[in-house]
N, C-alpha and C. Protein backbone atom coordinates (compact mmCIF):
# COMPACT_ATOMS: atom_id res chain seq x y z
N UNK A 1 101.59 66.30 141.18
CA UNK A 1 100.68 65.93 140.14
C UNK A 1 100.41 67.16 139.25
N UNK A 2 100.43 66.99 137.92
CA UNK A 2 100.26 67.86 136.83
C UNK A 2 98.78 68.39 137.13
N UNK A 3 98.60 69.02 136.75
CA UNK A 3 97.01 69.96 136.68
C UNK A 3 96.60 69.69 135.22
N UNK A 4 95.42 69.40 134.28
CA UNK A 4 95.39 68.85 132.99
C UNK A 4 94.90 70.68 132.88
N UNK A 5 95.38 71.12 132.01
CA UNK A 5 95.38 72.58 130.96
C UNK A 5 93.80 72.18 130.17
N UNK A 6 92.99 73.23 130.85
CA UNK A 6 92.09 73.24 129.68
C UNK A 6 92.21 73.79 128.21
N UNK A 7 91.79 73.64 127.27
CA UNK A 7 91.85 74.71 125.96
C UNK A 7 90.78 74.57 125.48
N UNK A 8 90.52 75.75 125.26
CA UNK A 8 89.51 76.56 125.12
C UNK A 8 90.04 77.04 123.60
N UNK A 9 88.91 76.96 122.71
CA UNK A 9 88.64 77.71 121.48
C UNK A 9 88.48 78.77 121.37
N UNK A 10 89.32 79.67 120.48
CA UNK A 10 89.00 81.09 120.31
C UNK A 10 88.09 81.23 119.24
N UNK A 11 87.12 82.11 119.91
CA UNK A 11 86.03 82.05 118.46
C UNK A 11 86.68 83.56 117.99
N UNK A 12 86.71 83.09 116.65
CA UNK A 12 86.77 84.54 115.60
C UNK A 12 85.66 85.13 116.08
N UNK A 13 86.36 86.53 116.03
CA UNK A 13 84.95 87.29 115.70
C UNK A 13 84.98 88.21 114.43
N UNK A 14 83.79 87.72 113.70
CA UNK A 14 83.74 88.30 112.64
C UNK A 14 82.92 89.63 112.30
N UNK A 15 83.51 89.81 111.21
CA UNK A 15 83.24 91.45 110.62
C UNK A 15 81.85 91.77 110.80
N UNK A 16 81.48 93.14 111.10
CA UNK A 16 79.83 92.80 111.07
C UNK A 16 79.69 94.25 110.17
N UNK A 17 78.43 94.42 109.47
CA UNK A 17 78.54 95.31 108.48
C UNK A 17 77.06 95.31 108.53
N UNK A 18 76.98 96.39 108.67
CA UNK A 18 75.40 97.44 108.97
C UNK A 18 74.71 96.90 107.94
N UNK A 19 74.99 97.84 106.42
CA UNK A 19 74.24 97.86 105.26
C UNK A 19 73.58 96.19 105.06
N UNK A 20 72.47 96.01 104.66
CA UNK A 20 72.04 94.59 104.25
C UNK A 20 72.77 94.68 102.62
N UNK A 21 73.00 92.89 102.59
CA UNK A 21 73.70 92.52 101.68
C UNK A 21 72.42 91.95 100.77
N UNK A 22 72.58 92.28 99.27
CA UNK A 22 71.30 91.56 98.47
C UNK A 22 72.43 90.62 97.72
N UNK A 23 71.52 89.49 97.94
CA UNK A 23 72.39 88.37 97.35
C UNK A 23 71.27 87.37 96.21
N UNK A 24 71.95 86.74 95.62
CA UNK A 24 70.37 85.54 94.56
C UNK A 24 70.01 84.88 95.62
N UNK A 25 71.05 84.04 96.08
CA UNK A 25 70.42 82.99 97.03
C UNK A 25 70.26 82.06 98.33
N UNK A 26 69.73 81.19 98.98
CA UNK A 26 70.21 80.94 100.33
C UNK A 26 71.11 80.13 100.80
N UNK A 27 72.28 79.88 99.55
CA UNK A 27 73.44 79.13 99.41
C UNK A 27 74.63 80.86 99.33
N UNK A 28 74.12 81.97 99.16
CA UNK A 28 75.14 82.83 99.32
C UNK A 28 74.74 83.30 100.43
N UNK A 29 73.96 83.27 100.81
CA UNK A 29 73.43 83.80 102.45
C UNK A 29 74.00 83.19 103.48
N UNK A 30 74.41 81.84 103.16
CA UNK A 30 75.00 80.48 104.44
C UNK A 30 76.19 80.93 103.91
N UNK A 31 77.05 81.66 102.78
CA UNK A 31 78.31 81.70 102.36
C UNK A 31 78.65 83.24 103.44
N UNK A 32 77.72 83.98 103.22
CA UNK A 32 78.32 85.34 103.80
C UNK A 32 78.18 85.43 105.06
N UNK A 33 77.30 84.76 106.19
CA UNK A 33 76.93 84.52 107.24
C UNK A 33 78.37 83.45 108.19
N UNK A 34 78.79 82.86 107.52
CA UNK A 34 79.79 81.83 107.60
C UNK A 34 81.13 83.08 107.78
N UNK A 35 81.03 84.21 106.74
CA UNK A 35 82.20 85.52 107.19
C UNK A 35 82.10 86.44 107.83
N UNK A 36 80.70 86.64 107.64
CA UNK A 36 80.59 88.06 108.04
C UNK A 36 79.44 88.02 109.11
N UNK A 37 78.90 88.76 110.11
CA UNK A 37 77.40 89.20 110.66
C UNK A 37 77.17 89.98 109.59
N UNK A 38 75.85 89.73 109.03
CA UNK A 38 75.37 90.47 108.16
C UNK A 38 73.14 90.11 107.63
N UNK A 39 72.71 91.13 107.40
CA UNK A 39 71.23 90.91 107.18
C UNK A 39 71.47 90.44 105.51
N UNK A 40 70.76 89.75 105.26
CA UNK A 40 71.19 89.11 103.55
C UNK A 40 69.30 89.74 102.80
N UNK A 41 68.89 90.02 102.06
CA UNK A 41 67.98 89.58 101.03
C UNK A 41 68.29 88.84 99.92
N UNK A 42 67.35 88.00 99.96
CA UNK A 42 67.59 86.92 98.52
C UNK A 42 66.55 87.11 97.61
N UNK A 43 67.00 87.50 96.05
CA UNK A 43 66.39 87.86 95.18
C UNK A 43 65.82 86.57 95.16
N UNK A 44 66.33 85.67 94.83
CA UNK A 44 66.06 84.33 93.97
C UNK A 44 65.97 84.11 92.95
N UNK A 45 66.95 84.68 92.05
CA UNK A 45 66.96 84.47 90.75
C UNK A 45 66.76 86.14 90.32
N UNK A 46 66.80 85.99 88.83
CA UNK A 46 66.04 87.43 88.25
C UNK A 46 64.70 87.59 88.70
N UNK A 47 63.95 86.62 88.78
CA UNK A 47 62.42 86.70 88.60
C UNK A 47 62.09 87.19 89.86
N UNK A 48 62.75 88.46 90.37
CA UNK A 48 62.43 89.52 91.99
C UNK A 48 61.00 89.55 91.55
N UNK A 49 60.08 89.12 93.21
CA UNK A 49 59.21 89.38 93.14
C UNK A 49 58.63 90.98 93.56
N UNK A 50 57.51 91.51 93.47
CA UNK A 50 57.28 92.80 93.95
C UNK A 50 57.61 92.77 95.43
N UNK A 51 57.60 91.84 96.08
CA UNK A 51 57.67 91.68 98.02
C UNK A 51 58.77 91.68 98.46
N UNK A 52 60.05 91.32 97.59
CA UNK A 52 61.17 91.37 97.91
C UNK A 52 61.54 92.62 97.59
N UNK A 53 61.68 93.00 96.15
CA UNK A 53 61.33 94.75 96.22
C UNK A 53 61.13 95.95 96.89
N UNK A 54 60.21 95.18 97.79
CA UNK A 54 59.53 95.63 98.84
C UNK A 54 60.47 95.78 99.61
N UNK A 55 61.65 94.86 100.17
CA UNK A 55 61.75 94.54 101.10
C UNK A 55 63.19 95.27 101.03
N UNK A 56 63.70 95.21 99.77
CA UNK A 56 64.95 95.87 99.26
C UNK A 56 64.75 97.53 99.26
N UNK A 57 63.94 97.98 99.34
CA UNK A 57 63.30 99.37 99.01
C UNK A 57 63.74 99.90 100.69
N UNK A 58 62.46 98.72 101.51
CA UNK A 58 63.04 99.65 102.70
C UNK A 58 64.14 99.46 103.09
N UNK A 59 65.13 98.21 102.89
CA UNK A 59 66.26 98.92 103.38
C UNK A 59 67.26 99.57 103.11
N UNK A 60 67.15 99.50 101.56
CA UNK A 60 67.62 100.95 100.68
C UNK A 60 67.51 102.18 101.69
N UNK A 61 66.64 101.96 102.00
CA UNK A 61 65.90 103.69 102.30
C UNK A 61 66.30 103.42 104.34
N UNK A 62 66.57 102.72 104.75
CA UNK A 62 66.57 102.76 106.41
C UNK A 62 68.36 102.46 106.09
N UNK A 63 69.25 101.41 106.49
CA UNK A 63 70.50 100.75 106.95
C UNK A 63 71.11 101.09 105.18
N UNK A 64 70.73 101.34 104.17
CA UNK A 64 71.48 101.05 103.03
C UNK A 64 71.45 99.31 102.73
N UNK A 65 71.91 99.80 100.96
CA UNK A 65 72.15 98.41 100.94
C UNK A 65 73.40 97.98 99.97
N UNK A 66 74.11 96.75 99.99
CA UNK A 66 75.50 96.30 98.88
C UNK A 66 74.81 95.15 97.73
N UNK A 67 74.71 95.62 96.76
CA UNK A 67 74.59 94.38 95.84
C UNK A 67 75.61 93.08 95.74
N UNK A 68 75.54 92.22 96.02
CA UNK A 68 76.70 91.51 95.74
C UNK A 68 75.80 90.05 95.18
N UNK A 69 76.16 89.88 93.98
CA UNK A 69 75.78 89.18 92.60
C UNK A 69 76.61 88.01 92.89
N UNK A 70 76.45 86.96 91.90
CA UNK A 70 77.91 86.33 91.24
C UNK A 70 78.11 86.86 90.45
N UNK A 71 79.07 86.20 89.99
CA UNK A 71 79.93 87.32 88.84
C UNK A 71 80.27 86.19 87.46
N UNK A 72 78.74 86.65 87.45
CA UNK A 72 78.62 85.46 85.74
C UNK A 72 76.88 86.40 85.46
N UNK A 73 76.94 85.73 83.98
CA UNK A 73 75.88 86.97 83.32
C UNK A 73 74.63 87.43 84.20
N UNK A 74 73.88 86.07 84.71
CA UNK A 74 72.78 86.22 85.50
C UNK A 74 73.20 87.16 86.58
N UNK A 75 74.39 87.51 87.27
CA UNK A 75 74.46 87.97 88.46
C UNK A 75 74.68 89.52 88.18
N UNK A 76 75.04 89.52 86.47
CA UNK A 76 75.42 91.06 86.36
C UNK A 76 73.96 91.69 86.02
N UNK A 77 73.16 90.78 85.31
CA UNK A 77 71.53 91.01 85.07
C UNK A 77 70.80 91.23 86.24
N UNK A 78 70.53 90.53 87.24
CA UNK A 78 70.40 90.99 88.29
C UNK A 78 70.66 92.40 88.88
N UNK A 79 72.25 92.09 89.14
CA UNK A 79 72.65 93.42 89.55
C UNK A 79 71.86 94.86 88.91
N UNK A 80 72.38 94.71 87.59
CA UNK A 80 71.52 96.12 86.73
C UNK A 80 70.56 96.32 86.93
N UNK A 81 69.46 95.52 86.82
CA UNK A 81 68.16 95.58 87.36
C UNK A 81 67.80 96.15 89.09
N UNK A 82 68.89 95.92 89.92
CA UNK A 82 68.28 96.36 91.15
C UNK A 82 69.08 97.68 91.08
N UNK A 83 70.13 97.78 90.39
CA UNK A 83 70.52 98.91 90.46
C UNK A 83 70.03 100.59 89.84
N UNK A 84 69.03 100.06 88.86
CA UNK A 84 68.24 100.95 88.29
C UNK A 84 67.32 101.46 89.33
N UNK A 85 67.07 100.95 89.68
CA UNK A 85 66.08 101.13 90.87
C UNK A 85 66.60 102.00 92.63
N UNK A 86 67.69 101.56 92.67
CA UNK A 86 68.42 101.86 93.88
C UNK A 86 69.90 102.51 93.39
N UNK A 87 69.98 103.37 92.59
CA UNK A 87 71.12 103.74 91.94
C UNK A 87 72.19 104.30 93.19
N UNK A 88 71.84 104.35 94.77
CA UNK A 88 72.67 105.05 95.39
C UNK A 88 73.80 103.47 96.37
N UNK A 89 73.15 102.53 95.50
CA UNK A 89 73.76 101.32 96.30
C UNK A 89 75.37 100.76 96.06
N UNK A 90 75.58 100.40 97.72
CA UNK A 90 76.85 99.75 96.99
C UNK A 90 77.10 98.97 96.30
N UNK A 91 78.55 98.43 96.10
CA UNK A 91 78.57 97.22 95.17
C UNK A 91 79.68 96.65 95.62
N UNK A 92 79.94 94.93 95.92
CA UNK A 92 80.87 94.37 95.81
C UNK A 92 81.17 93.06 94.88
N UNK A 93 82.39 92.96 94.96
CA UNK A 93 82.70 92.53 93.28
C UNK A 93 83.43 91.43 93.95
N UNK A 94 83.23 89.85 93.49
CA UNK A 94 84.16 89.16 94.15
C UNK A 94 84.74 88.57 92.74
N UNK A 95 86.08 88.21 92.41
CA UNK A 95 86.64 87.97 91.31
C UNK A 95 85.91 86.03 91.10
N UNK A 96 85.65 86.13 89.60
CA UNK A 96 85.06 85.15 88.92
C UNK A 96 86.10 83.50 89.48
N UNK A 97 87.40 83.90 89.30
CA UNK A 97 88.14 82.69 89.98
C UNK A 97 87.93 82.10 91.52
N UNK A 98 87.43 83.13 92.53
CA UNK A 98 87.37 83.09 93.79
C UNK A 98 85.60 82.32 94.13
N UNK A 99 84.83 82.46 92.91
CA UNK A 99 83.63 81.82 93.04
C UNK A 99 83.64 80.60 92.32
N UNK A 100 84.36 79.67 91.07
CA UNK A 100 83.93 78.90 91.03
C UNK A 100 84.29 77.49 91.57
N UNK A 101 83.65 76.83 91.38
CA UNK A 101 83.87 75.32 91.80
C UNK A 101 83.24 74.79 90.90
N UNK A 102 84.22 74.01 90.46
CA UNK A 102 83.54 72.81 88.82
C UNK A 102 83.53 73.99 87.94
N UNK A 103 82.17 73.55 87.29
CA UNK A 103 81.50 74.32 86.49
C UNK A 103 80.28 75.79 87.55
N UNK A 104 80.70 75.35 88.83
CA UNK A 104 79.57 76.06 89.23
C UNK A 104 79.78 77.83 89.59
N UNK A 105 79.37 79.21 89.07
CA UNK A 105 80.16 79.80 89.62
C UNK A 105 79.19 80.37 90.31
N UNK A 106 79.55 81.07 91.58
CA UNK A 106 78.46 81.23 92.79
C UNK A 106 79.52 81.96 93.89
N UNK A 107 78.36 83.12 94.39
CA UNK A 107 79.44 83.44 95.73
C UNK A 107 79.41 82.26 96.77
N UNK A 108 78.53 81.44 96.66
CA UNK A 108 77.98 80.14 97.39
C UNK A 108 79.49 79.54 97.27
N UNK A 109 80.47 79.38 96.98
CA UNK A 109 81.76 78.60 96.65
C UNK A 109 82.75 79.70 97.22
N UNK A 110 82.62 81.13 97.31
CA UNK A 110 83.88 81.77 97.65
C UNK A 110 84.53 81.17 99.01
N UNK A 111 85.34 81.50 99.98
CA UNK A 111 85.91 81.24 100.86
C UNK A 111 85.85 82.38 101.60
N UNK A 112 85.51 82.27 103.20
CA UNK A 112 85.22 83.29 103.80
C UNK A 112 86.20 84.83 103.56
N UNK A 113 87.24 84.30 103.47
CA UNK A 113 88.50 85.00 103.07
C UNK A 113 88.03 86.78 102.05
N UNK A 114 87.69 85.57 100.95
CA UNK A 114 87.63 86.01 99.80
C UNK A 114 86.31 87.15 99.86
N UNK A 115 85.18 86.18 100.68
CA UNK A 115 83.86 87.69 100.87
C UNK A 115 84.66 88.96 101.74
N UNK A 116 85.33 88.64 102.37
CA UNK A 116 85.33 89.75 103.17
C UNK A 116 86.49 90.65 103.02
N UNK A 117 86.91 90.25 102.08
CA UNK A 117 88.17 91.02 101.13
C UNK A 117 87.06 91.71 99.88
N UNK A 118 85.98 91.31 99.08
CA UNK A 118 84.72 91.92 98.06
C UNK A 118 84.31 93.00 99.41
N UNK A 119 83.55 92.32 100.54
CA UNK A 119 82.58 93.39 101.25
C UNK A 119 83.69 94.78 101.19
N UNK A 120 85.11 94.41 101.44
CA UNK A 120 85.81 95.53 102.55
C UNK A 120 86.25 96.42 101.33
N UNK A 121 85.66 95.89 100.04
CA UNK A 121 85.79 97.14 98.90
C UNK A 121 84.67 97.61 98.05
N UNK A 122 83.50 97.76 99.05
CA UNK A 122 82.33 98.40 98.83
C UNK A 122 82.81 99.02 97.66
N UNK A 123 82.40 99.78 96.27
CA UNK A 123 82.05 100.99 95.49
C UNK A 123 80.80 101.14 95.33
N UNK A 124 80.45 102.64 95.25
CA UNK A 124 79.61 103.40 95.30
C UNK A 124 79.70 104.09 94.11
N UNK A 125 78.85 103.92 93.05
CA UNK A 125 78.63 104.66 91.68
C UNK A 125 78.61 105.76 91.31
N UNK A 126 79.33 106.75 91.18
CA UNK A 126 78.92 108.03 90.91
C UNK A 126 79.42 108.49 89.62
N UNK A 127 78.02 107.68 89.02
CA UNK A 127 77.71 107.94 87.27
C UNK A 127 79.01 108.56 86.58
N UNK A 128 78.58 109.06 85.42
CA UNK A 128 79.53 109.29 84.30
C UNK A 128 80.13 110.97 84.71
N UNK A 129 80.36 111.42 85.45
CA UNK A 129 80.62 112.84 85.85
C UNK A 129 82.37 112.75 85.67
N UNK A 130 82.93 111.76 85.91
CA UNK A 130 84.27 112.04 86.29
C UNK A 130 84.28 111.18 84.27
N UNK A 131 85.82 112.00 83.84
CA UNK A 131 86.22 111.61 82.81
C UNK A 131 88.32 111.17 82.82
N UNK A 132 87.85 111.06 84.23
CA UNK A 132 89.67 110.93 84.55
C UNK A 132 90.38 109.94 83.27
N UNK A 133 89.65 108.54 82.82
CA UNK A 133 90.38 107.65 82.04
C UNK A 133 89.18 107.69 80.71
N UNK A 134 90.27 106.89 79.69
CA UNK A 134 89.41 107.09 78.31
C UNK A 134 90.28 106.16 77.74
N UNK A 135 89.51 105.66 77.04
CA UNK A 135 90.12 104.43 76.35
C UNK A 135 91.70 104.15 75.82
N UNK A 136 92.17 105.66 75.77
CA UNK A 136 93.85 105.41 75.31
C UNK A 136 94.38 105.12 76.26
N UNK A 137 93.71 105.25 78.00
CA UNK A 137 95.05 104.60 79.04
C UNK A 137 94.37 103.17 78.64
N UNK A 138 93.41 102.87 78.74
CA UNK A 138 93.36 101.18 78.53
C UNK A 138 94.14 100.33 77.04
N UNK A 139 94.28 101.42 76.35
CA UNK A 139 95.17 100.77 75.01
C UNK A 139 96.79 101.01 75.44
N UNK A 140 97.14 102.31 76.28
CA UNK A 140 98.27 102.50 77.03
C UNK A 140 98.88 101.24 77.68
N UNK A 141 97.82 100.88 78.37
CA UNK A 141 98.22 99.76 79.09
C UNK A 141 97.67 98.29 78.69
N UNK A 142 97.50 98.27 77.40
CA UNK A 142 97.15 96.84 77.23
C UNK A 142 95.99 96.14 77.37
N UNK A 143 94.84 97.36 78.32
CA UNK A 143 93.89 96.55 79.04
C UNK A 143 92.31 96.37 77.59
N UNK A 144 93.02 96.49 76.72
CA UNK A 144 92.21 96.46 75.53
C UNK A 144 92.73 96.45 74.23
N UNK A 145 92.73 95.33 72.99
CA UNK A 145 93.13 95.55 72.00
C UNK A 145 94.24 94.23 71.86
N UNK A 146 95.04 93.71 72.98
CA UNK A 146 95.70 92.78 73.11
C UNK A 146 95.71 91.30 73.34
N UNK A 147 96.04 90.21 73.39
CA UNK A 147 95.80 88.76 73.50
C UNK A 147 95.70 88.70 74.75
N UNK A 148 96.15 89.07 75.51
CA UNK A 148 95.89 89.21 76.75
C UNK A 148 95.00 90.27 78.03
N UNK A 149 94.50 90.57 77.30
CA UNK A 149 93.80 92.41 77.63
C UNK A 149 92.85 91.87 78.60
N UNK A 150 92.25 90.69 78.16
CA UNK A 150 90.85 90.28 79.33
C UNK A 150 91.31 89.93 80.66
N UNK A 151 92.50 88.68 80.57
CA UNK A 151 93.09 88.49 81.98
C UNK A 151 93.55 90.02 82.87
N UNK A 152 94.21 90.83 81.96
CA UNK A 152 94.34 92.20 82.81
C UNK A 152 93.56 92.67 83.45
N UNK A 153 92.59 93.04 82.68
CA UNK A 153 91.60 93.78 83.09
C UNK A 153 91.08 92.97 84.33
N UNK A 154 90.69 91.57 84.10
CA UNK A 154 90.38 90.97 85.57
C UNK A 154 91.18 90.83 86.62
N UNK A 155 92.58 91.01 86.62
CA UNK A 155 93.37 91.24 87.68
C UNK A 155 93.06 92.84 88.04
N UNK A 156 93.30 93.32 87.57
CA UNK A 156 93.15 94.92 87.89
C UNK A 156 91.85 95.23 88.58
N UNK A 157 90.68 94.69 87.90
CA UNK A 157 89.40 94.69 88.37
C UNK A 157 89.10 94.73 89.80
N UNK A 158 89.73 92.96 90.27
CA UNK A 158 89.91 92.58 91.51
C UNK A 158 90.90 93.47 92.19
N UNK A 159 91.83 94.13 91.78
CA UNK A 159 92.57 94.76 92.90
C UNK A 159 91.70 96.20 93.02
N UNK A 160 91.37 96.79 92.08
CA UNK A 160 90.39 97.74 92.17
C UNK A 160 89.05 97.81 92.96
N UNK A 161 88.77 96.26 92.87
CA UNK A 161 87.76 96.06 93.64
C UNK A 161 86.43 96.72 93.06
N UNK A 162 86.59 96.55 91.57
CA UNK A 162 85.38 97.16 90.49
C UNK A 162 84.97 95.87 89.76
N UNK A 163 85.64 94.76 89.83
CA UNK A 163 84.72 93.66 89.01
C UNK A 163 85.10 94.08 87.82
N UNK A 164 85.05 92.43 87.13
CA UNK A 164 85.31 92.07 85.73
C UNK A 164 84.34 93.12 84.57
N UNK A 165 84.47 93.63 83.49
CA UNK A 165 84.07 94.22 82.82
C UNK A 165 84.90 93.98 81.00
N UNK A 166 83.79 93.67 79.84
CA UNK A 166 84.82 93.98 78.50
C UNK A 166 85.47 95.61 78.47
N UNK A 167 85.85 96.39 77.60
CA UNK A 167 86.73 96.67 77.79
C UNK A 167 85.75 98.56 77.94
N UNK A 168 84.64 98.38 77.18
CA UNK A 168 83.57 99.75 77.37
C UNK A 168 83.21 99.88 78.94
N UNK A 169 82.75 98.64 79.03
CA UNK A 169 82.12 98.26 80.88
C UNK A 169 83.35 98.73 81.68
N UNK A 170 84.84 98.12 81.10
CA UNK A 170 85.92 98.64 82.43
C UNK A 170 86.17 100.01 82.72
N UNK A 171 86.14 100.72 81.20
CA UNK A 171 86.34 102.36 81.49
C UNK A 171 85.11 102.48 82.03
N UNK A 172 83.78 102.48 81.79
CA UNK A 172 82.28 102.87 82.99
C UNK A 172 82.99 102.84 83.90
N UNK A 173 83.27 102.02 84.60
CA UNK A 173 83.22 101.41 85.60
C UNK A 173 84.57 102.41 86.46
N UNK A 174 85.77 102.21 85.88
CA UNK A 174 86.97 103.18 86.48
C UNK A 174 86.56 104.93 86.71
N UNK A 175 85.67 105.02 85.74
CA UNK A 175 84.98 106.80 85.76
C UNK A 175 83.90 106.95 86.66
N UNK A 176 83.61 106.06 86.91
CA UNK A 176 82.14 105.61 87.14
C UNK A 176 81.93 105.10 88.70
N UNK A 177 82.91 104.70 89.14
CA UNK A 177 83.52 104.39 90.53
C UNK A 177 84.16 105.26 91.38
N UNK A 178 84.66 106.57 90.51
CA UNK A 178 85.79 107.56 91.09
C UNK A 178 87.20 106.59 91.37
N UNK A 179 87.58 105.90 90.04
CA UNK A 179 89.09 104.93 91.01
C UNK A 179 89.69 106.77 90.45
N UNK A 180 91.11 106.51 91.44
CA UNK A 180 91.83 107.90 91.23
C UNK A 180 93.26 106.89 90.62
N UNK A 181 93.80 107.81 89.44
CA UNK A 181 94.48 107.81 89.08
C UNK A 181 95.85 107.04 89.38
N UNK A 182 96.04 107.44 90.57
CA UNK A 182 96.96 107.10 91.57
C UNK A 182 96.99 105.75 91.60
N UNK A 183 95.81 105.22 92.38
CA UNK A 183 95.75 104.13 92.49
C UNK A 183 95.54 102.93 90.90
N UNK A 184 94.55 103.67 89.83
CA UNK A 184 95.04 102.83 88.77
C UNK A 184 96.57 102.51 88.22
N UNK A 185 97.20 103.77 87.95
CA UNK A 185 98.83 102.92 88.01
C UNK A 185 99.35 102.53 88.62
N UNK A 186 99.37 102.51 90.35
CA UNK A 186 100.15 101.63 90.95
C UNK A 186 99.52 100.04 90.86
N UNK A 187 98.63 100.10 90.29
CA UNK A 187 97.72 98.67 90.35
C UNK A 187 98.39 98.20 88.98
N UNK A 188 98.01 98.86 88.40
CA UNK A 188 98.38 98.63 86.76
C UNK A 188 100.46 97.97 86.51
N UNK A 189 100.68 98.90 87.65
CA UNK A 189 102.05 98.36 87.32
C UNK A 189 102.69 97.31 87.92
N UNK A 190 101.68 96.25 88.63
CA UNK A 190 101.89 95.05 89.55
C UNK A 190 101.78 93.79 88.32
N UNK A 191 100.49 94.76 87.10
CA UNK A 191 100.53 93.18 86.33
C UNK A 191 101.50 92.67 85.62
C-alpha cells in the first residue's frame, strides 16, 4: 500500500527592511506588507497632520526612514514636503507603469515584484555638490529636446532607480543622487 505524500507549502520568506517606509495610504501599506516585513507610516494625503509628523520625526531620528510616494503629482508633493523636513531620507521610486491600474495610479496596484525591486534601490540625496552631468549629456543622449526624450528618461529613471523627472528634475536628480557615470551609460545604452 502507497503511503499518501503530504505537501506542505513553502512560505516565502520575505524581505524585511529596518528603515520605516512613509507611504499616503492604508491601501499602500496592505501593498508593501503583502512584499516586504516592513513598519509603514501613512501620511494620508498631503494634509500630514502635526501627530504623524510626530511620528515620522521619531523615526527619522531612531530606525531611519524611505519615502515611497506614488508617482503622480500628489505623491511627488508629498514627497517634497516630507523631504524638506527630513532631508537625510531615503527614497524609492517605483516606475509610473508598474502602479497603475485603470485610471488609478497608486503603489496600492504595484505587484509585490515590483515594490521590492523600488525598496532594493533605496537613493539617498546628496544635494547639488556633485556636477558629474549637465544638460549636454541629456541632449547627448536624447534624454531632452527630442519626441521621444520623456519615454527615455522614464526608462532610464527606473533602471537608475531615481524616478521619473522633466528634463531640469532628471539632471537634479542624476547629480543629486551621486548616479556615477559608469552606470549612466551603460543604462543609457540599453535604450
Amino acid at each position: 500500500m502507497l503511503k499518501r505524500k503530504t505537501i506542505r507549502k513553502v512560505k516565502r520568506v520575505k524581505p524585511r527592511i529596518e528603515q520605516v517606509i512613509v507611504v499616503e495610504g492604508r491601501d499602500d501599506t496592505a501593498a508593501i506588507k503583502a512584499a516586504i516585513n516592513a513598519e509603514t507610516i501613512e501620511t494620508h494625503g498631503f494634509g500630514i497632520t502635526e501627530e504623524t509628523f510626530s511620528l515620522i520625526k521619531k523615526a527619522y531620528e531612531g530606525k531611519g526612514i524611505i519615502v515611497f510616494t506614488d508617482p503622480d503629482h500628489a505623491g511627488e508633493l508629498i514627497r517634497k514636503r516630507i523631504l524638506e523636513l527630513f532631508p537625510e531620507a531615503g527614497e524609492a521610486f517605483l516606475p509610473r507603469d508598474e502602479a497603475t491600474k485603470g485610471t488609478n495610479i497608486g503603489i496600492e496596484n504595484a505587484k509585490p515584484e515590483s515594490i521590492i525591486q523600488a525598496l532594493s534601490m533605496v537613493k539617498f540625496y546628496e544635494g547639488e555638490a556633485s556636477e558629474e552631468f549637465s544638460m549636454d549629456d541629456l541632449e547627448a543622449y536624447n534624454l531632452t529636446g527630442s519626441a521621444n526624450s520623456k519615454e527615455k528618461r522614464e526608462k532610464l529613471g527606473k533602471a537608475l532607480g531615481i524616478g521619473y523627472g522633466n528634463s531640469k528634475a532628471f539632471l537634479r536628480k542624476l547629480n543629486g543622487y551621486g548616479i556615477r557615470r559608469q552606470d549612466f551609460q551603460e543604462e543609457v545604452s540599453k535604450l
